[in-house]
C-alpha atoms as a PDB file:
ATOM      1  CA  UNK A   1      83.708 -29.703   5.602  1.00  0.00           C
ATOM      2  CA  UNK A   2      83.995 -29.425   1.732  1.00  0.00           C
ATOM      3  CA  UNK A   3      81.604 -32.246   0.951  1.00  0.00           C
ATOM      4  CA  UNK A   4      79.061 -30.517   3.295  1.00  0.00           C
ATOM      5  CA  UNK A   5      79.176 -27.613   1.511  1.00  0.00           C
ATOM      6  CA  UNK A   6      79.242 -29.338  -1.930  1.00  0.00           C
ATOM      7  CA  UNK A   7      76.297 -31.363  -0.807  1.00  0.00           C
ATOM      8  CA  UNK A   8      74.565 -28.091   0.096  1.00  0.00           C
ATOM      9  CA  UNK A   9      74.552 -26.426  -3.024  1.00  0.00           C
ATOM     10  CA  UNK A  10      73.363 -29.403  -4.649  1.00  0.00           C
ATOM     11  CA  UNK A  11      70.402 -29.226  -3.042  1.00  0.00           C
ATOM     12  CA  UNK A  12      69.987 -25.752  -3.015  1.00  0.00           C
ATOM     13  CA  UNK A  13      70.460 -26.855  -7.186  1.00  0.00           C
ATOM     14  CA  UNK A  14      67.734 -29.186  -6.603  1.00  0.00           C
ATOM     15  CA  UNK A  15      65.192 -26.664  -4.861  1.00  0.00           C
ATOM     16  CA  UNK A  16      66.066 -23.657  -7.355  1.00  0.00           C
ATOM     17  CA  UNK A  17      64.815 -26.217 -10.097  1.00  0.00           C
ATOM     18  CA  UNK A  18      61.842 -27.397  -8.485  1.00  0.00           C
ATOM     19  CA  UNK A  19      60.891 -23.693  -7.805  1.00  0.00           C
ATOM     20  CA  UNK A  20      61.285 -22.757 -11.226  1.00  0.00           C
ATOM     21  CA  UNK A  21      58.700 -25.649 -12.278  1.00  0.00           C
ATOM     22  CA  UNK A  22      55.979 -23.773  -9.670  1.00  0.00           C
ATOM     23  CA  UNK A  23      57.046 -25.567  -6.340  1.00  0.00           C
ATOM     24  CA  UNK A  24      57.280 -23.395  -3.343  1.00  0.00           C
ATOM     25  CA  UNK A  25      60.920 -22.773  -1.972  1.00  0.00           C
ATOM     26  CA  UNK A  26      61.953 -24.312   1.115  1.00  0.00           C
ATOM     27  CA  UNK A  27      65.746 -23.133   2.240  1.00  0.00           C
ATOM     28  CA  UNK A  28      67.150 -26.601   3.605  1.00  0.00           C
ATOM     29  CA  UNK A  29      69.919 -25.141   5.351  1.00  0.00           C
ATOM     30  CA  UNK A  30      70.494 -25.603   9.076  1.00  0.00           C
ATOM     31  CA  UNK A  31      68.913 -22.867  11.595  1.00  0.00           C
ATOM     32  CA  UNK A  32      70.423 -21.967  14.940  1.00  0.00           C
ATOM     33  CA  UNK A  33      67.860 -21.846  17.808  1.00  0.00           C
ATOM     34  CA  UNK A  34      67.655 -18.203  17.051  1.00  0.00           C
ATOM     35  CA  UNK A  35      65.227 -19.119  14.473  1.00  0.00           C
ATOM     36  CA  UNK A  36      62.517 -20.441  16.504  1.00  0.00           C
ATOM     37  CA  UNK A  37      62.662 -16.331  17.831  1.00  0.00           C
ATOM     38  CA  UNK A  38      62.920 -15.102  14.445  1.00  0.00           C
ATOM     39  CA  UNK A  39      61.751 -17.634  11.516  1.00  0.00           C
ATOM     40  CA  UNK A  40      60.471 -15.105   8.995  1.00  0.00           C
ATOM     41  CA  UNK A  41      62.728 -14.617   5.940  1.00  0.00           C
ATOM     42  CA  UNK A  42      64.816 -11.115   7.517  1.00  0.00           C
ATOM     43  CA  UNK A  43      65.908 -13.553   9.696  1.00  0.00           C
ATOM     44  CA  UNK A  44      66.859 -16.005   7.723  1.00  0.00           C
ATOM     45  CA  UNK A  45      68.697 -13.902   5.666  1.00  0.00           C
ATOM     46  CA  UNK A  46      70.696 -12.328   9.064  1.00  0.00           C
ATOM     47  CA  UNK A  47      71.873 -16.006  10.275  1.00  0.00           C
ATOM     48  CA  UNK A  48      72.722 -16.929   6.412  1.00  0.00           C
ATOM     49  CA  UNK A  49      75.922 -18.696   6.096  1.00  0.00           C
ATOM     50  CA  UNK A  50      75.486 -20.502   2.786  1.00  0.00           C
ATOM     51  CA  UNK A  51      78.720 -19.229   1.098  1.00  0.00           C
ATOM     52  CA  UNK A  52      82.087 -17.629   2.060  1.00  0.00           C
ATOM     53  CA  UNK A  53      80.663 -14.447   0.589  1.00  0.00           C
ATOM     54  CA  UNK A  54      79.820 -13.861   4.646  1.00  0.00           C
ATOM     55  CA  UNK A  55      83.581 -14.001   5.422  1.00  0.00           C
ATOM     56  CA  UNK A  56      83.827 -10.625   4.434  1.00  0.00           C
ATOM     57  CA  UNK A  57      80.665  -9.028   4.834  1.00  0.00           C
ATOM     58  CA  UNK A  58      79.665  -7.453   8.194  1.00  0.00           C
ATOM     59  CA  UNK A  59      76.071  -8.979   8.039  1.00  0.00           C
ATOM     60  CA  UNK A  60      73.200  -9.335   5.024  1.00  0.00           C
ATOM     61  CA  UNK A  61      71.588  -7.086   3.711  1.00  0.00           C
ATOM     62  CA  UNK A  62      68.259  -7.880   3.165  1.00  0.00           C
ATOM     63  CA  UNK A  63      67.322  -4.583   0.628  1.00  0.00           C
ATOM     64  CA  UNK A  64      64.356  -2.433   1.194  1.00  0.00           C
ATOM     65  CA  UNK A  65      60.852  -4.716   0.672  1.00  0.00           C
ATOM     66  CA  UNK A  66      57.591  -2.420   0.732  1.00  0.00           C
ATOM     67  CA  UNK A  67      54.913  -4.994   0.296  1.00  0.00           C
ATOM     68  CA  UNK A  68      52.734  -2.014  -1.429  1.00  0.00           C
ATOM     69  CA  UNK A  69      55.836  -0.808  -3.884  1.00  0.00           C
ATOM     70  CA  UNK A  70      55.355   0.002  -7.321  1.00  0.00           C
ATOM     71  CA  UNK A  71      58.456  -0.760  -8.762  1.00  0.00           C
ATOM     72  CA  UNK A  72      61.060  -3.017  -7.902  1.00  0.00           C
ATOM     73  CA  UNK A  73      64.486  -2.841  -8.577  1.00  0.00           C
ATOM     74  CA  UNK A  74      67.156  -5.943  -8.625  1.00  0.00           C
ATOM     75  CA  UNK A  75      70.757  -5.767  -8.598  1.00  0.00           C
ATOM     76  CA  UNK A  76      73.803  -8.206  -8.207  1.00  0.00           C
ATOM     77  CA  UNK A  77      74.940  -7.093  -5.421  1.00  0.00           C
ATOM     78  CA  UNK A  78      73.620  -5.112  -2.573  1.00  0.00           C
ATOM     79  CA  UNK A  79      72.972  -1.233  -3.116  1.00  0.00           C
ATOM     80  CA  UNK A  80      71.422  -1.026   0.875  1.00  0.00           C
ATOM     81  CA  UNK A  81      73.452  -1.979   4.056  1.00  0.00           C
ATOM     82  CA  UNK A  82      72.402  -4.187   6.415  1.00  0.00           C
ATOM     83  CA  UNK A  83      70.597  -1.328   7.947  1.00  0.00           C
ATOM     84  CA  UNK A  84      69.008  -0.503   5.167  1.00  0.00           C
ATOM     85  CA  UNK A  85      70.448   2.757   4.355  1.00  0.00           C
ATOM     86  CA  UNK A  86      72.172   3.041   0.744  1.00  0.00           C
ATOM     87  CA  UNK A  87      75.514   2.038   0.649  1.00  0.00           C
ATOM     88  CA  UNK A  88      78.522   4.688  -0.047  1.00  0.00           C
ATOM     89  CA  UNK A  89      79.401   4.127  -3.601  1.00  0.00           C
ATOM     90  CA  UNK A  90      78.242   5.658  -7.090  1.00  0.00           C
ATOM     91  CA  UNK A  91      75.755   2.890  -8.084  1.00  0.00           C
ATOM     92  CA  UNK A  92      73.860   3.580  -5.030  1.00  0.00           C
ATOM     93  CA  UNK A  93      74.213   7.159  -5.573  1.00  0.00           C
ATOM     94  CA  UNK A  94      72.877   6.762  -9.176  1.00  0.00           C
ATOM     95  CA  UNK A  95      69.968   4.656  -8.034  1.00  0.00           C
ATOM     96  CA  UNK A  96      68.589   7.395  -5.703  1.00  0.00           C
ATOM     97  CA  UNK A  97      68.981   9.763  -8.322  1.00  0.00           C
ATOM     98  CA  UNK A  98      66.638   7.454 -10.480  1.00  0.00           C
ATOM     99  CA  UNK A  99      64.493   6.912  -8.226  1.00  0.00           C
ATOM    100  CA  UNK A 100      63.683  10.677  -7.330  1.00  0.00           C
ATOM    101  CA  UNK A 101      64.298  12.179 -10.623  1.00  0.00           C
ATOM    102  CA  UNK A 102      62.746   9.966 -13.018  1.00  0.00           C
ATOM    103  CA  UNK A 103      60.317   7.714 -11.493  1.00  0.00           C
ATOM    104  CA  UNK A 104      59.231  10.607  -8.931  1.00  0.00           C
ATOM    105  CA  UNK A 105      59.004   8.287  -6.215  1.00  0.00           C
ATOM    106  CA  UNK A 106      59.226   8.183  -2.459  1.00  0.00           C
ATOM    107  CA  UNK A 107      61.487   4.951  -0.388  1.00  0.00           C
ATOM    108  CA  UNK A 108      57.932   3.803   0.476  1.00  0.00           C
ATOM    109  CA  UNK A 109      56.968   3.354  -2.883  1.00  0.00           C
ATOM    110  CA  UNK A 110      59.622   1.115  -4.263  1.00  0.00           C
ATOM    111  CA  UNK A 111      60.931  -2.008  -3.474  1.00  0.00           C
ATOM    112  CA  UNK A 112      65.339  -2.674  -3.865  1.00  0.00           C
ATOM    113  CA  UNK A 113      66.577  -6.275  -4.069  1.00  0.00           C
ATOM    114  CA  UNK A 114      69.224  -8.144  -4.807  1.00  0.00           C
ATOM    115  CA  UNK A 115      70.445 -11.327  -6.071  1.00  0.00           C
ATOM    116  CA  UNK A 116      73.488 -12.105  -3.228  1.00  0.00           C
ATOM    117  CA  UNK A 117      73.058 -10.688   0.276  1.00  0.00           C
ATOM    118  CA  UNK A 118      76.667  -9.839   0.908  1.00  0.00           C
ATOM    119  CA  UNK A 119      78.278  -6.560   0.022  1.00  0.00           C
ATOM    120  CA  UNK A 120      81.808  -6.884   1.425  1.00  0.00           C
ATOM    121  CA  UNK A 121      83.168  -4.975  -0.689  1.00  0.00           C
ATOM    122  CA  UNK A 122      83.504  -6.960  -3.672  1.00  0.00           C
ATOM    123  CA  UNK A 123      81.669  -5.678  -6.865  1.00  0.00           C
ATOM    124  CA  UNK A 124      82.216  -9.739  -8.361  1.00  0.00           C
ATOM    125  CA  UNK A 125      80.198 -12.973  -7.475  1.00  0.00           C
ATOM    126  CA  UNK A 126      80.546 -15.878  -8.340  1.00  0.00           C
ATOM    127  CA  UNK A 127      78.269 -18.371 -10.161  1.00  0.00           C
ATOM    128  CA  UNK A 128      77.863 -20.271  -6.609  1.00  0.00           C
ATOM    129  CA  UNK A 129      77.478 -17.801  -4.844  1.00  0.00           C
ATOM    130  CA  UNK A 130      74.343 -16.224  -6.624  1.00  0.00           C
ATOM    131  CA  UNK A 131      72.941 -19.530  -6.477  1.00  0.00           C
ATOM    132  CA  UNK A 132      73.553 -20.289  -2.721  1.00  0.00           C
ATOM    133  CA  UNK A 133      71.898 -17.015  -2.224  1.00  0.00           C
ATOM    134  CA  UNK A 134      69.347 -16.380  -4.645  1.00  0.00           C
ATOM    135  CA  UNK A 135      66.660 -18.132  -3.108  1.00  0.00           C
ATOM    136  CA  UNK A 136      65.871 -15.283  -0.852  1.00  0.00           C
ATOM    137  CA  UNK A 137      65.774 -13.222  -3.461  1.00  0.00           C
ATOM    138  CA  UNK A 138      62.747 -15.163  -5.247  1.00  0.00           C
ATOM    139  CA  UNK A 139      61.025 -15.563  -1.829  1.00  0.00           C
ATOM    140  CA  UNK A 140      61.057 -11.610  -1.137  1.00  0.00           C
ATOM    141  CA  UNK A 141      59.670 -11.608  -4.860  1.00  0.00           C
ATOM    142  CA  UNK A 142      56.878 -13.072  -3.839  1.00  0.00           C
ATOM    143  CA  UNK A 143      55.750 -11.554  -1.106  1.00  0.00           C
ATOM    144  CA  UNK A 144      55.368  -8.299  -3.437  1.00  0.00           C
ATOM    145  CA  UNK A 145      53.178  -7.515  -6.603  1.00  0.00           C
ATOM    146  CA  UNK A 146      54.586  -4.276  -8.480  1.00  0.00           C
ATOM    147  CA  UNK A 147      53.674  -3.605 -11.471  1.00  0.00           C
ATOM    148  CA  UNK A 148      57.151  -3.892 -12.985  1.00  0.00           C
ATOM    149  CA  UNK A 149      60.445  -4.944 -12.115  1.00  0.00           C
ATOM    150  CA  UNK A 150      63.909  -3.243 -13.465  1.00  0.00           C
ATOM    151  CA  UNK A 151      66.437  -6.342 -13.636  1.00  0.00           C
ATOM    152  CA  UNK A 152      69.624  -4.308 -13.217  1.00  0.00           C
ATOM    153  CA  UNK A 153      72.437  -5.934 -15.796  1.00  0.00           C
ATOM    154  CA  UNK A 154      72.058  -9.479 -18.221  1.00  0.00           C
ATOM    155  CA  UNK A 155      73.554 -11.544 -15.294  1.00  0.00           C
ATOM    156  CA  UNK A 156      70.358 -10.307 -12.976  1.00  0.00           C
ATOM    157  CA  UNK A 157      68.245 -10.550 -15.978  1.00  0.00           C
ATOM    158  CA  UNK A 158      70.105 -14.363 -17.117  1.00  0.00           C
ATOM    159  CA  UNK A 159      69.110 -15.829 -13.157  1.00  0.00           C
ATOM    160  CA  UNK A 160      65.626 -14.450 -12.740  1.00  0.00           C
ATOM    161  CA  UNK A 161      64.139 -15.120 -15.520  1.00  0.00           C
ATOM    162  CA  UNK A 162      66.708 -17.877 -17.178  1.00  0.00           C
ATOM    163  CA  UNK A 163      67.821 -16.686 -20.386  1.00  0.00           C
ATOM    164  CA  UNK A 164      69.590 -13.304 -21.556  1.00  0.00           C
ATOM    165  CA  UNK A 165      66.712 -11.489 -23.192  1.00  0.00           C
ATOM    166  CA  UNK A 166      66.038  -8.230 -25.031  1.00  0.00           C
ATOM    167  CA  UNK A 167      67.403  -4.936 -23.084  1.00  0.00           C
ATOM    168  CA  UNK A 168      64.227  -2.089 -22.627  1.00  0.00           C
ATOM    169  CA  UNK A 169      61.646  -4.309 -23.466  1.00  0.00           C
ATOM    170  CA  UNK A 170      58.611  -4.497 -21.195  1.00  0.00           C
ATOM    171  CA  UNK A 171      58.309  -9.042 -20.286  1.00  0.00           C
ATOM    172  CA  UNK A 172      55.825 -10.968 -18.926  1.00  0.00           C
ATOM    173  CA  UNK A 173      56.760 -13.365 -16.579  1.00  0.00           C
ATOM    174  CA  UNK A 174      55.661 -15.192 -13.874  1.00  0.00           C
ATOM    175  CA  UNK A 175      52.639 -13.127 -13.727  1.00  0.00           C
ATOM    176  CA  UNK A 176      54.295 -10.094 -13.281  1.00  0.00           C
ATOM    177  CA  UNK A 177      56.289  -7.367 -15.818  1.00  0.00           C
ATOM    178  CA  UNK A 178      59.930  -7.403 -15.835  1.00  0.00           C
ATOM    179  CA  UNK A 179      62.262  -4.798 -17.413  1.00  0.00           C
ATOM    180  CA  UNK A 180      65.777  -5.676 -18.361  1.00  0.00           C
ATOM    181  CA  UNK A 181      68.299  -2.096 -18.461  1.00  0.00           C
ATOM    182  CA  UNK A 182      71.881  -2.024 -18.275  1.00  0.00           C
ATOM    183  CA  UNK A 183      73.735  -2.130 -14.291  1.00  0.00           C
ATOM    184  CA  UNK A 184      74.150   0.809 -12.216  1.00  0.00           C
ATOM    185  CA  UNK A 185      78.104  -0.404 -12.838  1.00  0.00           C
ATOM    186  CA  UNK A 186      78.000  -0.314 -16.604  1.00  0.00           C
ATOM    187  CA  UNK A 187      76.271   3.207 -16.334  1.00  0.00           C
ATOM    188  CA  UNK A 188      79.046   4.125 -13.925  1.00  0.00           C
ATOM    189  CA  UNK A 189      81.911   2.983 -16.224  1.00  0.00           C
ATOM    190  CA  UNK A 190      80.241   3.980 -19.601  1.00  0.00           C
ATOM    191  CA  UNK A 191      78.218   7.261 -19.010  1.00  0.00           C
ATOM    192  CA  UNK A 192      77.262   6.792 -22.913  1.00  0.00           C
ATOM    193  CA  UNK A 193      74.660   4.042 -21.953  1.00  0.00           C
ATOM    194  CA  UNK A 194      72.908   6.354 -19.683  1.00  0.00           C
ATOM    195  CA  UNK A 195      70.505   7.866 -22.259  1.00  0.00           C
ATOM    196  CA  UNK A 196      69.745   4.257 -23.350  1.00  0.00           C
ATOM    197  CA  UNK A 197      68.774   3.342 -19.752  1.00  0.00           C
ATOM    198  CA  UNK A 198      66.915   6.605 -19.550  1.00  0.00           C
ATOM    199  CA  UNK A 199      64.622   5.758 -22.256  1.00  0.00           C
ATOM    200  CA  UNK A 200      64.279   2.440 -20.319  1.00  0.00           C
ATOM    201  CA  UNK A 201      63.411   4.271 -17.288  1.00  0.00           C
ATOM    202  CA  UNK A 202      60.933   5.973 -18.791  1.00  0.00           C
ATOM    203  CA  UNK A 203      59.376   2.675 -20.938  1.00  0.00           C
ATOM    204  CA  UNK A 204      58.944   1.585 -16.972  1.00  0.00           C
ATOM    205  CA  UNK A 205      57.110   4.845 -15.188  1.00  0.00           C
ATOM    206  CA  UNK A 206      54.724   4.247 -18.112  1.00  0.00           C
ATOM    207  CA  UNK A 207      53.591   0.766 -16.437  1.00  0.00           C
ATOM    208  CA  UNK A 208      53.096   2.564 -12.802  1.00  0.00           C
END
């Protein structure tokens, strides 16, 4: 059982590097006969099983993905539930508060991601477990085009776009704008970084 997983994340390894060199992702995991229902990408995220992050989660959440957003934010972890309402916690509290009060913006008009799909109730991932998961998170990237993306925290920032980069500086990447700002959790546990991340904020609106 432990070398099938092992050998799974090596060639989930394998994949993630062959995306980042322009291939298109494939997920090469196995798919219960539910899938030949339900083989779009929700789905695929529902029946996901790739690491023991499931064990504790009640099901995926597959974040809120408006094809026409504006703005796209991505997290660590999960801020929506797997019904797509925001979770109960401050981070998700804060991010509707940004949302409405600085960007002005409606659900409809913003896209909210994440790197694992898993909530359950752990605020920690590991290393595996972002990159078991994160494949869905690229593939729901491309099936949008807004015209920036907030990477929320350095470890969002460090596996989307490889590297820890410059904090409130507007990036161009992969044909599209990026934004790297401090994590709803940092702003949570250091309320001094919040009118850094405002001025971040507002660097953003100016691209929409």
């Amino acid at each position: 059982m432990m070398k099938a997983q092992i050998l799974k994340y090596l060639q989930l390894k394998l994949l993630y590097g062959q995306y980042a060199c322009g291939e298109r992702y494939i997920m090469p995991f196995h798919r219960p006969l539910s899938y030949t229902l339900h083989n779009d990408l929700e789905s695929m995220i529902e029946y996901c099983s790739l690491c023991n992050r499931i064990k504790h989660c009640k099901k995926p959440s597959a974040g809120l993905l408006n094809p026409k957003a504006k703005l796209c934010f991505i997290s660590e972890i999960p801020l929506l539930d797997e019904k797509g309402a925001f979770v109960q916690n401050k981070s998700a509290l804060m991010l509707q508060n940004i949302i409405a009060r600085v960007f002005e913006l409606s659900w409809s008009q913003v896209s909210i991601l994440s790197l694992v799909k898993c909530d359950g109730h752990n605020p920690h991932t590991e290393k595996s477990e972002i990159l078991a998961c994160m494949g869905f998170c690229l593939s729901q990237l491309q099936k949008i085009t807004p015209k920036v993306c907030i990477l929320l925290g350095n470890q969002v920032a460090e596996h989307i776009l490889g590297a820890h980069l410059e904090v409130g500086r507007i990036l161009w990447h992969n044909n599209r704008n990026f934004l790297i700002t401090h994590s709803l959790n940092e702003l949570v546990r250091n309320p001094s970084l919040k009118k850094e991340a405002h001025t971040h904020f507002l660097l953003a609106k100016g691209q929409l």
